[in-house]
Protein backbone atom coordinates (compact mmCIF):
# COMPACT_ATOMS: atom_id res chain seq x y z
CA UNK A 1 20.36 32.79 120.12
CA UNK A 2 16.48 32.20 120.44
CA UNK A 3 14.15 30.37 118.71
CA UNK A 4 11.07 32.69 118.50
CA UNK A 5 8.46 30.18 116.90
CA UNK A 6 8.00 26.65 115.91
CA UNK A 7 5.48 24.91 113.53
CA UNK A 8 4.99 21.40 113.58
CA UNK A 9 2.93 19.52 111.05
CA UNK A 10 2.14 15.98 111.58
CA UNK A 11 5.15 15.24 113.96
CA UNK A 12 4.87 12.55 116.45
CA UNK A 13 1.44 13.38 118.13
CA UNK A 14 1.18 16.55 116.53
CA UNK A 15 -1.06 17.22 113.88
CA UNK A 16 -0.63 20.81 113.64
CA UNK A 17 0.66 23.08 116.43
CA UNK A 18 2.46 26.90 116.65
CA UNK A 19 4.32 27.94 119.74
CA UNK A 20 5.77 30.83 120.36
CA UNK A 21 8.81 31.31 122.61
CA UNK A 22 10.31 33.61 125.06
CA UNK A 23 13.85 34.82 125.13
CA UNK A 24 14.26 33.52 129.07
CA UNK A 25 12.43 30.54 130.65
CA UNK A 26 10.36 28.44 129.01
CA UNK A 27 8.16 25.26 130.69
CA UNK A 28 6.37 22.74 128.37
CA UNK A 29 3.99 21.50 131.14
CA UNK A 30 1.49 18.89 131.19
CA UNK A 31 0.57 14.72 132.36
CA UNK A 32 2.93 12.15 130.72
CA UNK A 33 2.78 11.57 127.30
CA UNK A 34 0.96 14.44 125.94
CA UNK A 35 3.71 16.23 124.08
CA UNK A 36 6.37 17.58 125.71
CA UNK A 37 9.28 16.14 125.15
CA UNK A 38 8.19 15.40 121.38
CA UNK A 39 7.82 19.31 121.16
CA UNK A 40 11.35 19.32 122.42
CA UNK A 41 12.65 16.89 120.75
CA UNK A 42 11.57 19.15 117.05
CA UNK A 43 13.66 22.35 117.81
CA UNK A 44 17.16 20.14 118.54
CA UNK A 45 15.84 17.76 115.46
CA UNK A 46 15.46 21.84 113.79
CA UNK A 47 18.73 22.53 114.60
CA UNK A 48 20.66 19.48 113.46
CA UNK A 49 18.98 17.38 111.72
CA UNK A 50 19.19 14.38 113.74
CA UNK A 51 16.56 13.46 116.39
CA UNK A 52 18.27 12.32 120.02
CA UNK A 53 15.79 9.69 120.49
CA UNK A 54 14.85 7.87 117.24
CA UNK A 55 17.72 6.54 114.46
CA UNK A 56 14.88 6.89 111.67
CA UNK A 57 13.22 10.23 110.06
CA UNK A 58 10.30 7.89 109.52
CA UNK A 59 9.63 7.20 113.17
CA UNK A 60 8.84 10.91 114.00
CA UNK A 61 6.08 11.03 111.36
CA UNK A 62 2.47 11.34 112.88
CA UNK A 63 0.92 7.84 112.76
CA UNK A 64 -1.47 7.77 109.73
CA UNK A 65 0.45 10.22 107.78
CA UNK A 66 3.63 9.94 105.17
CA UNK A 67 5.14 13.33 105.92
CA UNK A 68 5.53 15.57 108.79
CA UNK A 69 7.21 19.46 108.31
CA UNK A 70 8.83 21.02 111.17
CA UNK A 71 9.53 25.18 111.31
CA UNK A 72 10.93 27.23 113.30
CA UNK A 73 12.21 31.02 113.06
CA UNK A 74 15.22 32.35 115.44
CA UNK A 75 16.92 35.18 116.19
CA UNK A 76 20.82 35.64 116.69
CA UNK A 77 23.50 38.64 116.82
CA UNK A 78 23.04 38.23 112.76
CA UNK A 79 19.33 38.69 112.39
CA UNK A 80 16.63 36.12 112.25
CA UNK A 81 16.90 32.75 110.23
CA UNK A 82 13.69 30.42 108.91
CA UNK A 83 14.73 26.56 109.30
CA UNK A 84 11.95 24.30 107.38
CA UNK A 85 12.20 20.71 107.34
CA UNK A 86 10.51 17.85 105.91
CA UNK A 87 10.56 14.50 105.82
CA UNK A 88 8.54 11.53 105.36
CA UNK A 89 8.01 7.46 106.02
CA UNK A 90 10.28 6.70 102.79
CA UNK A 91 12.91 8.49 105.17
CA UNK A 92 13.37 11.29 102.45
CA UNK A 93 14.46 14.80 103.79
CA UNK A 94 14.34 18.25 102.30
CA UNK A 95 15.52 21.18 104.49
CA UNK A 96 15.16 24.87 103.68
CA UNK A 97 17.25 27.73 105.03
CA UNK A 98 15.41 30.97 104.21
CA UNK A 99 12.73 28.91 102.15
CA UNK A 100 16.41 27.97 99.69
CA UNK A 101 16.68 24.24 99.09
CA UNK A 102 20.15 22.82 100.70
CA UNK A 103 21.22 20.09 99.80
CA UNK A 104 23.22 18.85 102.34
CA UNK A 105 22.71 18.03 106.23
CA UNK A 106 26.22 20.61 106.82
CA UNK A 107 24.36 23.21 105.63
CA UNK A 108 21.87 22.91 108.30
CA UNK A 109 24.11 22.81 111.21
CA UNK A 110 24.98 26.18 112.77
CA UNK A 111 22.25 28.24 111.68
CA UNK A 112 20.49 27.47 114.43
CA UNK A 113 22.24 26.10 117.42
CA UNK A 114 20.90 24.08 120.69
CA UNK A 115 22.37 22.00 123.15
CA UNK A 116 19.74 19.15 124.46
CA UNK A 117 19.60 17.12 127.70
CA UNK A 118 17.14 14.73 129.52
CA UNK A 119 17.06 11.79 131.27
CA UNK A 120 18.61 9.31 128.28
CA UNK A 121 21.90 11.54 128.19
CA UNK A 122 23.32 9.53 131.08
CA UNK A 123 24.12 7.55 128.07
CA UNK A 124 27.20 10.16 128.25
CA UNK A 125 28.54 8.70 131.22
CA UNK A 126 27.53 4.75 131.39
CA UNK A 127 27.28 3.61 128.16
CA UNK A 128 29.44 3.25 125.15
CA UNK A 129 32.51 4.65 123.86
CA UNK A 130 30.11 5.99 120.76
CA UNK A 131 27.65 7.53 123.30
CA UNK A 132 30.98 10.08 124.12
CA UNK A 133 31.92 10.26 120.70
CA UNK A 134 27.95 11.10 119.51
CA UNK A 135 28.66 14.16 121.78
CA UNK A 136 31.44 15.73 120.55
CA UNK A 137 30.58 15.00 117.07
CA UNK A 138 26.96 16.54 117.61
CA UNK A 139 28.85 20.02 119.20
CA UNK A 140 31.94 20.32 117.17
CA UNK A 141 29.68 19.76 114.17
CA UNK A 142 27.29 22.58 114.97
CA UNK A 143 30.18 24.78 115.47
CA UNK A 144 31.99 23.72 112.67
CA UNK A 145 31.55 23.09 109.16
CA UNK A 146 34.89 22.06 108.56
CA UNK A 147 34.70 19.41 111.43
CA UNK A 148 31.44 18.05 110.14
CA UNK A 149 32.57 17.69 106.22
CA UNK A 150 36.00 16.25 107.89
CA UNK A 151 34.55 13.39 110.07
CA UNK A 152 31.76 12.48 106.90
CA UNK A 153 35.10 12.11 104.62
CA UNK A 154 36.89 10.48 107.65
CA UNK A 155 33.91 7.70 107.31
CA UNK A 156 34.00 6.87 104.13
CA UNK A 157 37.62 6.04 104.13
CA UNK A 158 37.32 4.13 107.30
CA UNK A 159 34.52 2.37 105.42
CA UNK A 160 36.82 2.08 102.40
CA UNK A 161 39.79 0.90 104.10
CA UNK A 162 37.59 -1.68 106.31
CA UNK A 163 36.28 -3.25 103.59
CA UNK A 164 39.96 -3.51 101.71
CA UNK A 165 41.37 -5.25 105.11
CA UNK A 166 38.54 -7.94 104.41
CA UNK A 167 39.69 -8.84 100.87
CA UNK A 168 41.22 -12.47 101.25
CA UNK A 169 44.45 -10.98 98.58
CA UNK A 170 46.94 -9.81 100.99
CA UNK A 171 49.17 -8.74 98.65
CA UNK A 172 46.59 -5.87 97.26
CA UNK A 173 46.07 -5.41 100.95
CA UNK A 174 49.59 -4.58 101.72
CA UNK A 175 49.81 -2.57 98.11
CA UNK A 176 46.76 -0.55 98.66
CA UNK A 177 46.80 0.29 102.62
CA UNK A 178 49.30 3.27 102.23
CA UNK A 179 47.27 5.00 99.91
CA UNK A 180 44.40 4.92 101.76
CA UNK A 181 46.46 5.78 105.09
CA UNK A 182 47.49 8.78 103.52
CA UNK A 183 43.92 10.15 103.70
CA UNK A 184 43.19 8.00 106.43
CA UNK A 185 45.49 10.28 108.68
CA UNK A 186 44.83 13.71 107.22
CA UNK A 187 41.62 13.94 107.86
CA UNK A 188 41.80 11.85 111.55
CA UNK A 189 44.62 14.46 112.40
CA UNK A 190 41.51 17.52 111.73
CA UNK A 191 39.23 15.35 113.81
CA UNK A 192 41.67 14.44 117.03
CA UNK A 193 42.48 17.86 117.35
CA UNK A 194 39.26 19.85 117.22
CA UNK A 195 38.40 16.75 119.75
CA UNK A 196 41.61 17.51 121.48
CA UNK A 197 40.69 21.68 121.55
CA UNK A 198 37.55 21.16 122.90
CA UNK A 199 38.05 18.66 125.49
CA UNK A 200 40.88 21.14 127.12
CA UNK A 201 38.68 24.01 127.06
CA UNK A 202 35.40 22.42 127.97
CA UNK A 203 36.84 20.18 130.96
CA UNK A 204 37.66 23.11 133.31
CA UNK A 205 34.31 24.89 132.89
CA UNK A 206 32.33 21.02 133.53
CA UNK A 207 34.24 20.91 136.38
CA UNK A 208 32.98 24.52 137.70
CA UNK A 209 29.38 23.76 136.59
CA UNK A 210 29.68 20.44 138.81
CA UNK A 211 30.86 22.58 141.84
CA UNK A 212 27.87 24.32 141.63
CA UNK A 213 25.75 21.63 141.23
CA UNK A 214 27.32 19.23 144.09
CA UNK A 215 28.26 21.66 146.62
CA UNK A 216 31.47 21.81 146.09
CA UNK A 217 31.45 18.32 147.28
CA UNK A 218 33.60 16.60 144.14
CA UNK A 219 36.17 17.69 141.80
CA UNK A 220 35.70 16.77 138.47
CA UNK A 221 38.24 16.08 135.92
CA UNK A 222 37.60 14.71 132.41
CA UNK A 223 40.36 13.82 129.15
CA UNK A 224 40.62 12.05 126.13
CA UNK A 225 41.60 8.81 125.89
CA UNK A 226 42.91 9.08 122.18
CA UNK A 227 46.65 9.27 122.90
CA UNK A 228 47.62 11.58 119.87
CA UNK A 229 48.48 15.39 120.59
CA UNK A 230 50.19 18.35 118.77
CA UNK A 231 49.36 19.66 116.04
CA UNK A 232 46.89 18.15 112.97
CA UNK A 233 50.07 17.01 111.30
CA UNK A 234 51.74 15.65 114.35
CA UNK A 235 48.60 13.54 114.80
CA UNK A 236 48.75 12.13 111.41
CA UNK A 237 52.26 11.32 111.32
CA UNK A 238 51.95 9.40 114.73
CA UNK A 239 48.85 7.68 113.50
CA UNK A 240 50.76 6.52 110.01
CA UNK A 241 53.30 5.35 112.01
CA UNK A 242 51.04 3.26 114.12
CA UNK A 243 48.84 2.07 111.48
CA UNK A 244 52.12 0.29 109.69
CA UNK A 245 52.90 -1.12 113.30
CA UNK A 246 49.46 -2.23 113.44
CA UNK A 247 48.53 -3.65 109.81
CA UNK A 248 48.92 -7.74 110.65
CA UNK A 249 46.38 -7.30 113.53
CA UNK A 250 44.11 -5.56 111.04
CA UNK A 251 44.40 -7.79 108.44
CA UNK A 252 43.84 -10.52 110.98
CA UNK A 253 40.56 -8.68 112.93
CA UNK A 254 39.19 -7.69 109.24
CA UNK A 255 38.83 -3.83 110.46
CA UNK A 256 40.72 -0.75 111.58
CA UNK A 257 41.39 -0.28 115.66
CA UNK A 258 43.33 2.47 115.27
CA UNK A 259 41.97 6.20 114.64
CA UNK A 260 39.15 8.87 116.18
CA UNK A 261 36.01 5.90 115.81
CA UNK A 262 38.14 4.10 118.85
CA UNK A 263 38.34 7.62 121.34
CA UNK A 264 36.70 8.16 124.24
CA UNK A 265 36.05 10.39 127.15
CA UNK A 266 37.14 9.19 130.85
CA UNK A 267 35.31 11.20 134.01
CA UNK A 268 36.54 10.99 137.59
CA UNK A 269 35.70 12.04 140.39
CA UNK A 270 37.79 13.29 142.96
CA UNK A 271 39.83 10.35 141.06
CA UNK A 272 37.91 7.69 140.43
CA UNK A 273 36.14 6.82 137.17
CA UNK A 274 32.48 7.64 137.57
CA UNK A 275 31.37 5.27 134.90
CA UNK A 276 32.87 2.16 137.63
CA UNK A 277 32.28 4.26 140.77
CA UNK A 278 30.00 6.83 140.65
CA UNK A 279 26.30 6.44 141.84
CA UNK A 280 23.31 7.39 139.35
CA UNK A 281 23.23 10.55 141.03
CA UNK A 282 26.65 11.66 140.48
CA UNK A 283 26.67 10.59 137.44
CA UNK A 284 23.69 12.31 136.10
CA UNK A 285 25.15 15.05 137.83
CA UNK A 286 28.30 14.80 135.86
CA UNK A 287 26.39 14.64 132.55
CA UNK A 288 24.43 17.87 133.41
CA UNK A 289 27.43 19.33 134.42
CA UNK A 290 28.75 18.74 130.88
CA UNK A 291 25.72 19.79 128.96
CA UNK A 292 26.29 23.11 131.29
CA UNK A 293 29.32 23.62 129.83
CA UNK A 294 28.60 22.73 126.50
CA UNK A 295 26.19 26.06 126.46
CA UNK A 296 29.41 28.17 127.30
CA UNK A 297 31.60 26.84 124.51
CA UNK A 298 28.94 27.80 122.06
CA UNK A 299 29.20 31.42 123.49
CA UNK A 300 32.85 31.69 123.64
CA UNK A 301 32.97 30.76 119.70
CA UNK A 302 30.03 32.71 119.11
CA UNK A 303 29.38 35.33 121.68
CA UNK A 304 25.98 34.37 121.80
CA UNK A 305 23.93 30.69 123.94
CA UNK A 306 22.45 28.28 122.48
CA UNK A 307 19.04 27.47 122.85
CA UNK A 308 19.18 25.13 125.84
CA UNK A 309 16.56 22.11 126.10
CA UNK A 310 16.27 20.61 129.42
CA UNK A 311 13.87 17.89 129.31
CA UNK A 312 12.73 16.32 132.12
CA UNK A 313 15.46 17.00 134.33
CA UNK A 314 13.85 18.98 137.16
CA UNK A 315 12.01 16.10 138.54
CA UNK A 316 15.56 14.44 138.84
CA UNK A 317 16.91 16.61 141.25
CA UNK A 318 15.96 17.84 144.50
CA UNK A 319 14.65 21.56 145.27
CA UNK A 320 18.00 22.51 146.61
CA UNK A 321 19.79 21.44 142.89
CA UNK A 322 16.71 22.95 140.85
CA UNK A 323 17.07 26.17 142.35
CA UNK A 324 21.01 26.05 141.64
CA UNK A 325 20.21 25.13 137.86
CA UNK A 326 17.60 27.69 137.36
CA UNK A 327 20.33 30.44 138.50
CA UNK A 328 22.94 28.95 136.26
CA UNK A 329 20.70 29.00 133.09
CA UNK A 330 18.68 32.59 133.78
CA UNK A 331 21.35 34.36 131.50
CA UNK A 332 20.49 32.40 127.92
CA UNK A 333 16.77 31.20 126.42
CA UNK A 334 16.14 27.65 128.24
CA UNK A 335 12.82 25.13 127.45
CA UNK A 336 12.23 22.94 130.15
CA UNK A 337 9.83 19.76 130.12
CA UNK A 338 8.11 18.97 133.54
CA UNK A 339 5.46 17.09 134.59
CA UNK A 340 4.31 19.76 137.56
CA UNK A 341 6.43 23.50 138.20
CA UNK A 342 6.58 24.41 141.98
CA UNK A 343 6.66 28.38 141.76
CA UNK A 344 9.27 28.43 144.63
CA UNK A 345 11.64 26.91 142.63
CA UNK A 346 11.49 29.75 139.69
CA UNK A 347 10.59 32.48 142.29
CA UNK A 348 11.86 36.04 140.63
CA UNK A 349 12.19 34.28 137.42
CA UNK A 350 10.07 35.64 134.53
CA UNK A 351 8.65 32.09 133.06
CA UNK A 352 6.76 31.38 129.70
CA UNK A 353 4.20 28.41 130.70
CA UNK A 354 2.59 26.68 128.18
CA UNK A 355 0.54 23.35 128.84
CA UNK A 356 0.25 20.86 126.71
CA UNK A 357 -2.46 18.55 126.37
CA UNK A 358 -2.82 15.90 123.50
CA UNK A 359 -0.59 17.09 121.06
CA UNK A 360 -2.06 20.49 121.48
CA UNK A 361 -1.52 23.66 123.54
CA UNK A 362 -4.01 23.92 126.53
CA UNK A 363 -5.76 27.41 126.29
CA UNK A 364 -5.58 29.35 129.44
């Protein structure tokens, strides 16, 4: 998959711009804070529908302005697709597939599909339980209806059954709980084990992206931290079960700790847990690494890459590591942010260059 062109009216520092895109390497190139990653930024907002670097739609419109439109045409085994978006300061969003209305966010996802990475993604690896979560919710989603529509039912429940825990009648509590644990579990049982799938297939192929990257240095391992396996039903059974064993400490806490909003990833290193352990370096390896692999789940579900968005990353690593990365993304359509490109680094590669200055391209 490629994304040919992209339009963007009135989006961040944009007033109006059209780029057009190679199928191989592309460089966004240009000082600090003239556009780069904001151009970035647009085609994974174009793909999904949610930006990786503002929680509001109304932050990425141009200051001045109460809309901003972002479009973008790709190609893909199945012909080309026309993504149109728009959105404005009232945080109102229309999205068109083909120039037809959808009305909802699932139909955006997988028409266009892109895995994204800069500097903020170490996220993945220090932060949060919900950073790890975010990721696996952002990629199963893309790759799957059926996961998406499951974990937006899954929240409403949660939300539902959170706010029943909070009701001072525990009677009704105890009266009402099962029937919400019966949909409770279903759906949690779809979401642990499309979580569980992916984690087993995409764990073996981080840990060969992360020999490349490291030398062969470190072995990586990652898993889930869930504890529910087998099948969907399996899961849900267990879960019921443990949500009856668990119902006085919800009642007490006033929320539910049981269920796929409490998973998480662990990543070690050669053993250790490189969250406690691991330097910045290995861990921003780690996260690369992941975002490596990422690309080749998309192509073993699809039989086609992702578009792959790389911001800021080169000037992270040194020449030895850039060269590795280039050779590991050459196969699939890759947009890169830097500040600077040393030719030696992409030497043989066939590169698309376009500097950006102001919001604008820079004419050669």
């Amino acid at each position: 998959m490629n994304i040919k062109t992209l339009t963007l009216k009135n989006f961040r520092n944009y007033e109006y711009q059209e780029f057009e895109f190679t199928d191989g390497i592309n460089i966004l190139t240009g000082a600090n804070a003239q556009g780069k990653t904001n151009c970035a930024e647009a085609i994974f907002f174009l793909c999904t529908g949610y930006s990786p670097r503002a929680n509001k739609d109304k932050l990425l419109v141009r200051h001045g302005q109460e809309s901003a439109e972002i479009k973008g045409v790709a190609s893909s085994t199945y012909g080309d697709v026309s993504v149109r978006i728009n959105f404005n300061k009232q945080d109102k969003k229309s999205i068109y597939i083909n120039e037809l209305q959808v009305l909802r966010i699932g139909e955006l996802l997988g028409n266009i599909n892109s895995v994204f990475f800069n500097p903020a993604e170490l996220k993945l690896v220090q932060e949060s339980p919900e950073d790890r979560r975010r990721f696996m919710n952002i990629s199963l989603s893309q790759m799957s209806k059926n996961y998406f529509y499951a974990l937006s039912r899954y929240n409403k429940i949660l939300a539902q059954r959170n706010n029943l825990l909070k009701d001072p009648d525990k009677y009704l509590i105890r009266e009402t709980l099962p029937i919400w644990d019966e949909q409770f579990t279903k759906e949690a049982g779809k979401i642990i084990k499309a979580r569980n799938d992916f984690l087993s297939q995409i764990s073996p192929i981080a840990s060969q992206k992360h020999s490349l990257l490291s030398d062969n240095k470190e072995v990586l391992e990652m898993k889930t931290e869930s504890g529910y396996y087998g099948s969907e039903q399996d899961i849900a059974f267990a879960m019921k079960e443990d949500l009856k064993l668990s119902i006085e400490k919800d009642m007490r806490l006033g929320f539910t700790n049981i269920g796929p909003h409490r998973d998480d990833i662990k990543f070690t290193l050669n053993g250790d847990d490189v969250r406690v352990f691991g330097s910045q370096g290995q861990q921003r390896t780690v996260a690369l690494a992941l975002k490596l692999a990422e690309t080749e789940i998309f192509y073993k579900r699809f039989n086609e890459y992702p578009i792959l968005i790389l911001d800021d990353v080169l000037s992270e690593l040194d020449k030895k590591r850039q060269k590795k990365l280039i050779s590991a993304v050459s196969h699939m359509q890759t947009i890169f942010t830097a500040t600077h490109i040393d030719r030696t680094v992409f030497k043989g590669a066939e590169i698309n260059k376009l500097t950006i200055e102001n919001g604008k391209i820079k004419k050669r």
